[in-house]
Protein backbone atom coordinates (compact mmCIF):
# COMPACT_ATOMS: atom_id res chain seq x y z
CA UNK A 1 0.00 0.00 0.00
CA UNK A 2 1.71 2.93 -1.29
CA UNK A 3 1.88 6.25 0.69
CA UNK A 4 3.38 9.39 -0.87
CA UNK A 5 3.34 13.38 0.27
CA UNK A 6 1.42 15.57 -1.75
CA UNK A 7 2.28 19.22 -1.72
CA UNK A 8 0.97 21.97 -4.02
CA UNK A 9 2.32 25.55 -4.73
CA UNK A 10 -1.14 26.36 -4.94
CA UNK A 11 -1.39 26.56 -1.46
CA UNK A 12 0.36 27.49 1.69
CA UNK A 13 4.04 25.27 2.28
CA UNK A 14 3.39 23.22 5.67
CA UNK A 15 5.72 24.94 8.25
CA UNK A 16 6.01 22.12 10.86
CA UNK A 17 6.25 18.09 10.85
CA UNK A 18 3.46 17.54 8.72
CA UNK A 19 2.68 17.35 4.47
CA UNK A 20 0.01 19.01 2.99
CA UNK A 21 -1.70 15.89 2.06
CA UNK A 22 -1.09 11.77 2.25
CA UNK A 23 -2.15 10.16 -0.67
CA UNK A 24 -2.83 5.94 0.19
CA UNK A 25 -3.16 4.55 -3.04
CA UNK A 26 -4.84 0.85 -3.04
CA UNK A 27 -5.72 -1.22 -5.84
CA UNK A 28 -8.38 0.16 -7.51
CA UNK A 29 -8.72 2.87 -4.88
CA UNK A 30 -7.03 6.34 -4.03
CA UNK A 31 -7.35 8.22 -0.75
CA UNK A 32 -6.40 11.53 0.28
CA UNK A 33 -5.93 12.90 3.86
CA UNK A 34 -5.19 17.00 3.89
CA UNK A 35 -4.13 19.02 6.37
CA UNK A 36 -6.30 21.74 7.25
CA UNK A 37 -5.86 24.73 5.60
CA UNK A 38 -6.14 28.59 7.13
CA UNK A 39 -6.53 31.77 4.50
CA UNK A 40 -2.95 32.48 4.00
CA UNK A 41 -2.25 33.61 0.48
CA UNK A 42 0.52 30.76 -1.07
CA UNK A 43 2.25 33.60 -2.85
CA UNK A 44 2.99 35.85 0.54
CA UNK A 45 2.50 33.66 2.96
CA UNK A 46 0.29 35.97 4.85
CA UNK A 47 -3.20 36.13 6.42
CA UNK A 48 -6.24 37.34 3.82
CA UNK A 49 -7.23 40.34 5.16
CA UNK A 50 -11.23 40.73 5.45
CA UNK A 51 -14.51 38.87 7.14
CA UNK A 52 -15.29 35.25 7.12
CA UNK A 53 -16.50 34.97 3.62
CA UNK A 54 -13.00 36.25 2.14
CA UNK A 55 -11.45 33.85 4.71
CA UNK A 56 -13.35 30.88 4.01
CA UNK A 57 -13.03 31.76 0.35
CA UNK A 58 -9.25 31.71 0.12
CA UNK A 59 -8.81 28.12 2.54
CA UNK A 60 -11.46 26.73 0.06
CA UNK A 61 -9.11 27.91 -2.79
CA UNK A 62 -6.09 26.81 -0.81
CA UNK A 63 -7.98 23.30 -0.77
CA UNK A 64 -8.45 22.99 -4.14
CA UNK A 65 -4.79 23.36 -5.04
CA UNK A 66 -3.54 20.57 -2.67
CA UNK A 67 -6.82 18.36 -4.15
CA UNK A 68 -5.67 19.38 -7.42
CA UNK A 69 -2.16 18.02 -6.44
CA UNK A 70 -3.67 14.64 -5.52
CA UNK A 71 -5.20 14.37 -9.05
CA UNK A 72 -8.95 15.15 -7.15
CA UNK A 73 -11.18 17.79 -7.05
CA UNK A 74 -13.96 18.61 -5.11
CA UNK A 75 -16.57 16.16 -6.42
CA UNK A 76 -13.93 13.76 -4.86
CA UNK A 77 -14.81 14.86 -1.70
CA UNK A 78 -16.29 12.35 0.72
CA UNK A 79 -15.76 14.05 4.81
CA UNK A 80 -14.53 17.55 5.66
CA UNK A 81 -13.85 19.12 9.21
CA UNK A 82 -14.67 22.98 9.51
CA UNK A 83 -13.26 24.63 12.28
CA UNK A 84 -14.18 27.88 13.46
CA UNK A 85 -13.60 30.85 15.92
CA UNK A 86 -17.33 31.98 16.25
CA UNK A 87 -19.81 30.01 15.48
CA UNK A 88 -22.39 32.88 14.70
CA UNK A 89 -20.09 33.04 11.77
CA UNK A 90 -21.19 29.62 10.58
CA UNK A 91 -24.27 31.10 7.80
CA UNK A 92 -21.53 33.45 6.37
CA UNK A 93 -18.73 30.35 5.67
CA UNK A 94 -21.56 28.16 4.61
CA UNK A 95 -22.29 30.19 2.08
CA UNK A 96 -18.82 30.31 0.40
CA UNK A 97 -17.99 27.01 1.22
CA UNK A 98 -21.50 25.16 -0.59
CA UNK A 99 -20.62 26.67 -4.06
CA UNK A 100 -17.76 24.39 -3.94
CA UNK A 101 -19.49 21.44 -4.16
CA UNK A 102 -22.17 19.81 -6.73
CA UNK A 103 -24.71 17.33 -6.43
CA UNK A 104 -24.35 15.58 -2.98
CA UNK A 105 -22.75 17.11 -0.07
CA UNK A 106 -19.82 15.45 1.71
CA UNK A 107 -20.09 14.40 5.13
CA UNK A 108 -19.13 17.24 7.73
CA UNK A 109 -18.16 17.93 10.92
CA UNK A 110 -18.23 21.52 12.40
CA UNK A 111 -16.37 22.91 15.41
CA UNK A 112 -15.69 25.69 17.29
CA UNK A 113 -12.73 26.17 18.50
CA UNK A 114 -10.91 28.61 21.00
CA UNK A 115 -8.03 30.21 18.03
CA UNK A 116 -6.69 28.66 15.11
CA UNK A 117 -2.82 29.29 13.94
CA UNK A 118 -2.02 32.98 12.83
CA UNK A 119 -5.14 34.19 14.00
CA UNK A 120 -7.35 32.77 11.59
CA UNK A 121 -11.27 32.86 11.83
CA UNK A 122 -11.79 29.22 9.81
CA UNK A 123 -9.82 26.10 8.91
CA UNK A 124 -10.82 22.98 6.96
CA UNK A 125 -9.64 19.94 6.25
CA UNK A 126 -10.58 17.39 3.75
CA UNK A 127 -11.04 13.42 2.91
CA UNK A 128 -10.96 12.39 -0.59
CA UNK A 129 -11.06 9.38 -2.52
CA UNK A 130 -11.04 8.27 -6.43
CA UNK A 131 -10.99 5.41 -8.36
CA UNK A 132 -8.07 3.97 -9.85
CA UNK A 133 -6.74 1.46 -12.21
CA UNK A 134 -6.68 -1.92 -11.16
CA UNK A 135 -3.36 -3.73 -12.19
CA UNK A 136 -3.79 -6.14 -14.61
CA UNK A 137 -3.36 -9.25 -12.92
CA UNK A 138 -5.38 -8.18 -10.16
CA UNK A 139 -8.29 -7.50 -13.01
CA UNK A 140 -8.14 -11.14 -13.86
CA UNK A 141 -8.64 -12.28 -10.43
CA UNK A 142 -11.27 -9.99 -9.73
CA UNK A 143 -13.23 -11.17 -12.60
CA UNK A 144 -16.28 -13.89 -11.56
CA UNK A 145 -15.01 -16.93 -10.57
CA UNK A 146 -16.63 -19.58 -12.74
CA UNK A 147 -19.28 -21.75 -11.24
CA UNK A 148 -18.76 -24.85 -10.13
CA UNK A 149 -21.70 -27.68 -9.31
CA UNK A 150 -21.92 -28.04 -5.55
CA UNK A 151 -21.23 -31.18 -4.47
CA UNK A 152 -23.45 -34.17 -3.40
CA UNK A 153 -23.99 -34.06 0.31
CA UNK A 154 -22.82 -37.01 1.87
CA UNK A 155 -25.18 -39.02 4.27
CA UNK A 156 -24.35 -39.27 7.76
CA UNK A 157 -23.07 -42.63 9.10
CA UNK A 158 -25.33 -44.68 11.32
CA UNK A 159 -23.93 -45.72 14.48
CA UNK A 160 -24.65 -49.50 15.80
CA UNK A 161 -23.29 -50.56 19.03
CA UNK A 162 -20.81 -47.62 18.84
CA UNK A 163 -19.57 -49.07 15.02
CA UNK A 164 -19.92 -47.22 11.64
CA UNK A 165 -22.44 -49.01 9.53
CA UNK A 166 -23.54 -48.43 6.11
CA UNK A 167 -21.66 -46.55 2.86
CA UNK A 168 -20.81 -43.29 2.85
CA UNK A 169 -22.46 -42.19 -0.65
């Protein structure tokens, strides 16, 4: 099961012990695990200035880059995690943040929280998965197995005075 780091110039560079993004690729299956992401700007490395709305709209561009970087985007998105400072702030970021996604909605938890790094109002963090090539041998094997005729059940021996008697059919 191969793991790799995913980074993206798109977004912020992680400052710390951590990636951006692990990508777990399986057979047939790809999932990504991001970091959360805060409304710096990837170019200056500082804060977006403004409400919750410009806020939420930078992390959720700042997402899409490190998606992007995975080879997903945001129809690939299955959980998120929104944190946030104030909660009475939560109708403002919900607004931004729905236009990002089509059809259905991922799953999503969202917290408040007492401060988030550099004095951001919102962070979120994303789960995504894809599809992927199966290998070819792996195809083969996952193709139905061809049927075979069960077999004849066998009768149970009769016991007389402790001794097997009869043919086992």
């Amino acid at each position: 099961m191969p793991i790799r780091s995913v980074a993206s110039d798109r977004a912020p560079r992680a400052i710390g012990p951590y990636s951006q993004a692990q990508l777990v690729e399986h057979p047939g299956l790809a999932i990504l695990c991001c970091a959360g992401q805060i409304a710096l700007d990837p170019a200056t490395g500082e804060m977006v200035a403004g409400d919750i709305r410009a806020q939420t709209e930078r992390v959720m561009q700042n997402v899409e880059g490190v998606l992007e970087a995975g080879g997903m985007t945001f129809a690939n998105v299955v959980k998120t995690t929104v944190f946030l400072v104030d909660l009475s702030e939560f109708a403002a970021m919900n607004e931004v943040y729905g236009q990002r996604f089509q059809g259905a909605f991922p799953a999503r938890s969202t917290v408040q929280v007492a401060a988030l790094p550099r004095g951001a109002r919102v962070e979120v963090e994303v789960m995504a998965v894809r599809e992927t090539a199966v290998p070819g041998e792996l195809q083969v094997a996952a193709r139905k197995a061809p049927s075979r005729r069960p077999r004849k059940a066998r009768r149970p021996l009769r016991l007389v005075r402790g001794k097997p008697r009869g043919k086992r059919s």
